[in-house]
C-alpha atoms as a PDB file:
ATOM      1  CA  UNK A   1      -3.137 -96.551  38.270  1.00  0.00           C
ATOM      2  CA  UNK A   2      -6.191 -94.748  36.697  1.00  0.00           C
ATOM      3  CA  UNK A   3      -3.307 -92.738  35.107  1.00  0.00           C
ATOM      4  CA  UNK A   4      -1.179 -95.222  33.481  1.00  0.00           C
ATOM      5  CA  UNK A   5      -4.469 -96.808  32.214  1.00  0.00           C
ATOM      6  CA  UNK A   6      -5.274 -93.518  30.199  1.00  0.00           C
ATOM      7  CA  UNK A   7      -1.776 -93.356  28.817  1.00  0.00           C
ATOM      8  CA  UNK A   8      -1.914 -96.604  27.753  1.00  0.00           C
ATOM      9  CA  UNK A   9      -4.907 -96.031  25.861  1.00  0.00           C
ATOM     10  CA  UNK A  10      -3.539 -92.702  24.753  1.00  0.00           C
ATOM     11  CA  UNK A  11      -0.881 -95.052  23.677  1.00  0.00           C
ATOM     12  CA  UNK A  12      -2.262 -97.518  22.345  1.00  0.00           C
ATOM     13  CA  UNK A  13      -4.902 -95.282  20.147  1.00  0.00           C
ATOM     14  CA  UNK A  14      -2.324 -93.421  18.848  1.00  0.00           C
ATOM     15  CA  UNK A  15      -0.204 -96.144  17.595  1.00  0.00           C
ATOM     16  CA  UNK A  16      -3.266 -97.250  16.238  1.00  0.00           C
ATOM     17  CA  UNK A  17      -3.807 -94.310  14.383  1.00  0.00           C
ATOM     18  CA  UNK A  18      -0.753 -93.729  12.546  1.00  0.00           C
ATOM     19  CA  UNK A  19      -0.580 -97.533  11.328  1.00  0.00           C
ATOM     20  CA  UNK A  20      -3.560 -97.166   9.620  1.00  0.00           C
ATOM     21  CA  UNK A  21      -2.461 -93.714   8.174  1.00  0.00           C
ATOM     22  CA  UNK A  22       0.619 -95.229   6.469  1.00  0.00           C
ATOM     23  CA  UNK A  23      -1.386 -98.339   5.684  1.00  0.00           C
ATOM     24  CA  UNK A  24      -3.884 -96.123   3.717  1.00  0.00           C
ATOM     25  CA  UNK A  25      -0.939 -94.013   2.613  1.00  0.00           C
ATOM     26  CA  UNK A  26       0.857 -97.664   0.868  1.00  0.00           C
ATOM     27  CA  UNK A  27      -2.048 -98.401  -0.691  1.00  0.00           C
ATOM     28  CA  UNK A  28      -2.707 -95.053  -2.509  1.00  0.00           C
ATOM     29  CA  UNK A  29       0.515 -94.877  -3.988  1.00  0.00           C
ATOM     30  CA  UNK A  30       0.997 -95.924  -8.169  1.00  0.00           C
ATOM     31  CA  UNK A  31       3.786 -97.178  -9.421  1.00  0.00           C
ATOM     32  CA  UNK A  32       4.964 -96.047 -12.677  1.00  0.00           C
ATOM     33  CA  UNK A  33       2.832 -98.765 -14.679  1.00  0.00           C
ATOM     34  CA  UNK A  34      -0.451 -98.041 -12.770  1.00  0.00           C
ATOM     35  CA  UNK A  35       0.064 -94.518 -13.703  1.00  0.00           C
ATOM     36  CA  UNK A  36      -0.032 -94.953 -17.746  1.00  0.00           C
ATOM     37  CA  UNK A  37      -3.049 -93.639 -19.622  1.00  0.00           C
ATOM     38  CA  UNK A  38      -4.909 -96.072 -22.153  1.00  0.00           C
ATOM     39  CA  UNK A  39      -3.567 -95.978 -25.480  1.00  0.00           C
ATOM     40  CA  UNK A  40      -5.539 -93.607 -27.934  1.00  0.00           C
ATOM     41  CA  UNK A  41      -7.167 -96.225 -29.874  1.00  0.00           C
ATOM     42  CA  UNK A  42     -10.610 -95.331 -29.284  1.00  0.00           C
ATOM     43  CA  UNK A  43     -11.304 -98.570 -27.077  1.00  0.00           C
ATOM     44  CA  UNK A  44      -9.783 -97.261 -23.478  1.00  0.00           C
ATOM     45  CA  UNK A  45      -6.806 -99.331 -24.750  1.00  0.00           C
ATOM     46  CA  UNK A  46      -8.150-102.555 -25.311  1.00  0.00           C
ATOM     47  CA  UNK A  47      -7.051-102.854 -29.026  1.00  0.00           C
ATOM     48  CA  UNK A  48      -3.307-102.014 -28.004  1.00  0.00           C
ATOM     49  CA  UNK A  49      -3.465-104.161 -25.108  1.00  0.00           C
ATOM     50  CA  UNK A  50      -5.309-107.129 -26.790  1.00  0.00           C
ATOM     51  CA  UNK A  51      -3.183-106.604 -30.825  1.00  0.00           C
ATOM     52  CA  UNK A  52      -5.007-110.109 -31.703  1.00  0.00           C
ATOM     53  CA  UNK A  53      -8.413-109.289 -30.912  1.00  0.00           C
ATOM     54  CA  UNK A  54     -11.066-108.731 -34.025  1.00  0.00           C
ATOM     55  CA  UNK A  55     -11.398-105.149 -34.549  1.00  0.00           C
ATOM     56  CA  UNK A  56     -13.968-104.647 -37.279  1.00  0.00           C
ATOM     57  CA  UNK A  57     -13.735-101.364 -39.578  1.00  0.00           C
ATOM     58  CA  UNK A  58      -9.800-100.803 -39.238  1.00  0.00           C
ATOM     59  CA  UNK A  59      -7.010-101.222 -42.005  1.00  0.00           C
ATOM     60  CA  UNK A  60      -5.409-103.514 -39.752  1.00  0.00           C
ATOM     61  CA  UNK A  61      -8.308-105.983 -39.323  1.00  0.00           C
ATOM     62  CA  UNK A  62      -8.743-105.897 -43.334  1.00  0.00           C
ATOM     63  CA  UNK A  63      -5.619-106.370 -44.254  1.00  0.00           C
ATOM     64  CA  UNK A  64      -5.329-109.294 -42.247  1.00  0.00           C
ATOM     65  CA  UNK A  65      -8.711-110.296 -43.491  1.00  0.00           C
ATOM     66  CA  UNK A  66      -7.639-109.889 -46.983  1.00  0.00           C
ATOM     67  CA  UNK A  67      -4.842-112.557 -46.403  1.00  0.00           C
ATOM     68  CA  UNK A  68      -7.648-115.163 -44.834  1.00  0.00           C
ATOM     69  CA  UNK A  69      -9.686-114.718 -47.651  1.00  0.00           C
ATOM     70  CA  UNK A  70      -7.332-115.356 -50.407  1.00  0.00           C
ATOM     71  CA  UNK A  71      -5.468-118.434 -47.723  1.00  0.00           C
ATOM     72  CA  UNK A  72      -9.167-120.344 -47.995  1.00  0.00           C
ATOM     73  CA  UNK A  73      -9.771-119.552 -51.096  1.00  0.00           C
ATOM     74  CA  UNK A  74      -6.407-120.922 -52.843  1.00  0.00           C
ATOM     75  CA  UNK A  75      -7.549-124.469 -52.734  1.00  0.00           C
ATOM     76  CA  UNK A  76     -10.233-123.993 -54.896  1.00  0.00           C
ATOM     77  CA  UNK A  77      -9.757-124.575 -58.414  1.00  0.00           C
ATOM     78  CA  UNK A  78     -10.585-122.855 -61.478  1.00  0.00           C
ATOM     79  CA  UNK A  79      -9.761-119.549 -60.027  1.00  0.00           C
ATOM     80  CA  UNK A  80      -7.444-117.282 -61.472  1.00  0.00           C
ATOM     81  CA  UNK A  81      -7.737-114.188 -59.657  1.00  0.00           C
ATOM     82  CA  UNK A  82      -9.473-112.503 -56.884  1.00  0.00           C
ATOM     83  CA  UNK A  83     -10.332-109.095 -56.028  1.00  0.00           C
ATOM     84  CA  UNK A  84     -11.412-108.096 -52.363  1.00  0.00           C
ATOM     85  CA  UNK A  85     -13.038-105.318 -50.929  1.00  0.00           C
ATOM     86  CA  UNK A  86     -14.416-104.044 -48.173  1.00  0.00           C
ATOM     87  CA  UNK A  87     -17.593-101.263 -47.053  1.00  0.00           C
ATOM     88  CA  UNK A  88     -17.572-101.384 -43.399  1.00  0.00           C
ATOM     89  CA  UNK A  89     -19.587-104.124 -42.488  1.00  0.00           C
ATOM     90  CA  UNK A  90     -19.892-105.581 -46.196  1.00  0.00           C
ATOM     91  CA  UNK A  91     -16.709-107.282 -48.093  1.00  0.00           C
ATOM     92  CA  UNK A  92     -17.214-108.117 -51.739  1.00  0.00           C
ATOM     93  CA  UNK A  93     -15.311-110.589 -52.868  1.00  0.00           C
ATOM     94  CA  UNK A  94     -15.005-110.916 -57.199  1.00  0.00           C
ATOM     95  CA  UNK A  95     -13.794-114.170 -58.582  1.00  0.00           C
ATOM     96  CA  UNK A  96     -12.404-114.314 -62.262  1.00  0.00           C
ATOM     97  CA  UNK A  97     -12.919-117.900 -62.950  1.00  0.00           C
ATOM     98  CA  UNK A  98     -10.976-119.194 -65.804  1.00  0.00           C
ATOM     99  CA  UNK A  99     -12.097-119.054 -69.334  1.00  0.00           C
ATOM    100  CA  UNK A 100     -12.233-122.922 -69.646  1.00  0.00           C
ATOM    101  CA  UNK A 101     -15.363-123.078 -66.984  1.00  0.00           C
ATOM    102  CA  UNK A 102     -18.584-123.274 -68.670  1.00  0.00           C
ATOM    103  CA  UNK A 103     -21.284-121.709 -66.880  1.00  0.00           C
ATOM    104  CA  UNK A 104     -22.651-124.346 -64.091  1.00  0.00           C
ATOM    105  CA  UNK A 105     -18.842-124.967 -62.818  1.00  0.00           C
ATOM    106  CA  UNK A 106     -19.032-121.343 -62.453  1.00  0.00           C
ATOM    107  CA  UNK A 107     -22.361-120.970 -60.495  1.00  0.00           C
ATOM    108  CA  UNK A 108     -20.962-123.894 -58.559  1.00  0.00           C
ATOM    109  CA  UNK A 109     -17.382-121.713 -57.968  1.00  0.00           C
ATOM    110  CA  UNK A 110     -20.165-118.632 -56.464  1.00  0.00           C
ATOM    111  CA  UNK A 111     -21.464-121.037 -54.237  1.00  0.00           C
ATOM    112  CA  UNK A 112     -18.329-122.347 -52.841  1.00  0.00           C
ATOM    113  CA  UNK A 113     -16.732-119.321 -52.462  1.00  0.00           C
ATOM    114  CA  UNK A 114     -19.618-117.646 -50.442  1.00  0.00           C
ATOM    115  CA  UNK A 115     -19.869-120.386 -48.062  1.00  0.00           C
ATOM    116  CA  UNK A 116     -16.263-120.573 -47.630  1.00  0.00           C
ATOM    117  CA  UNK A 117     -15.827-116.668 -46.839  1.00  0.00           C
ATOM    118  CA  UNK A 118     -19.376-116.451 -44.844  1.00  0.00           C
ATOM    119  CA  UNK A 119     -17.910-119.569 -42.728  1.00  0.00           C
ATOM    120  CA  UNK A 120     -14.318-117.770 -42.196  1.00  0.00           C
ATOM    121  CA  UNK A 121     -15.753-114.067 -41.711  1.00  0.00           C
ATOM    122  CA  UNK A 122     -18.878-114.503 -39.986  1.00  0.00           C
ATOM    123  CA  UNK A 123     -19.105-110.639 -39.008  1.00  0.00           C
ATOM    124  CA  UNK A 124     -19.433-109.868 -42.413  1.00  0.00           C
ATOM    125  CA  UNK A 125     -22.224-109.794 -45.374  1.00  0.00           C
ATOM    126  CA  UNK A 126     -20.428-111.441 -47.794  1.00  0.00           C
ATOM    127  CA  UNK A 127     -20.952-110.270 -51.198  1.00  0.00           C
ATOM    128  CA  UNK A 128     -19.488-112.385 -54.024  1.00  0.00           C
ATOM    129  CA  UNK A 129     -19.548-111.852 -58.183  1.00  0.00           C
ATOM    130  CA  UNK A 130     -17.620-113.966 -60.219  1.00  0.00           C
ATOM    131  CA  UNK A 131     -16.319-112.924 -63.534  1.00  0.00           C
ATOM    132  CA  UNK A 132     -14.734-115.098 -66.895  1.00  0.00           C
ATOM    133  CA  UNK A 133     -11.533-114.040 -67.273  1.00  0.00           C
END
């Protein structure tokens, strides 16, 4: 009886054993998607895994900040071009106002268009000049 008792545990302890060896053995296995590397955008890949996410001091994130800028500044009248630029953390923004605005309409048009920009781009020191055209 003693005998049947130690195969049994024998048994049992080996079965043991080997289910947790191919349980362990399941979970270390990658598939093919767990096995990419991050994209080489300097962020571990959290740019190219997040494409909507602000990314300050890349063409991509000034470009699109270009378009914003000139999209809240279009209501505004007595504009008739603007030029935009950017210096990392600094965008300058230059207004040429049209010749018909005398010259408190156009410290009025400065005003406007910094708040506008600072409110839209808060990450940035906004810079603005405004020139008669």
């Amino acid at each position: 009886m003693q005998h049947l008792s130690r195969l049994c545990r024998k048994s049992m302890l080996v079965a043991v054993v080997f289910f947790a060896v191919i349980s362990l053995a399941g979970c270390s296995s990658e598939s093919k998607q767990e096995m990419k590397s991050y994209g080489h955008d300097g962020y571990m890949g959290f740019s190219n895994s997040n494409p909507n996410t602000v990314n300050r001091h890349s063409s991509l994130s000034y470009q699109r900040d270009v378009e914003l800028i000139r999209q809240v500044l279009m209501p505004l009248q007595g504009i008739h071009r603007t030029d935009i630029s950017f210096n990392g953390n600094d965008v300058h923004v230059t207004v040429v106002a049209k010749n018909s605005m005398n010259r408190e309409q156009i410290k009025q048009l400065k005003a406007k268009v910094q708040a506008i920009v600072q409110e839209n781009l808060p990450l940035y020191d906004v810079h603005v000049k405004v020139a008669k055209g």
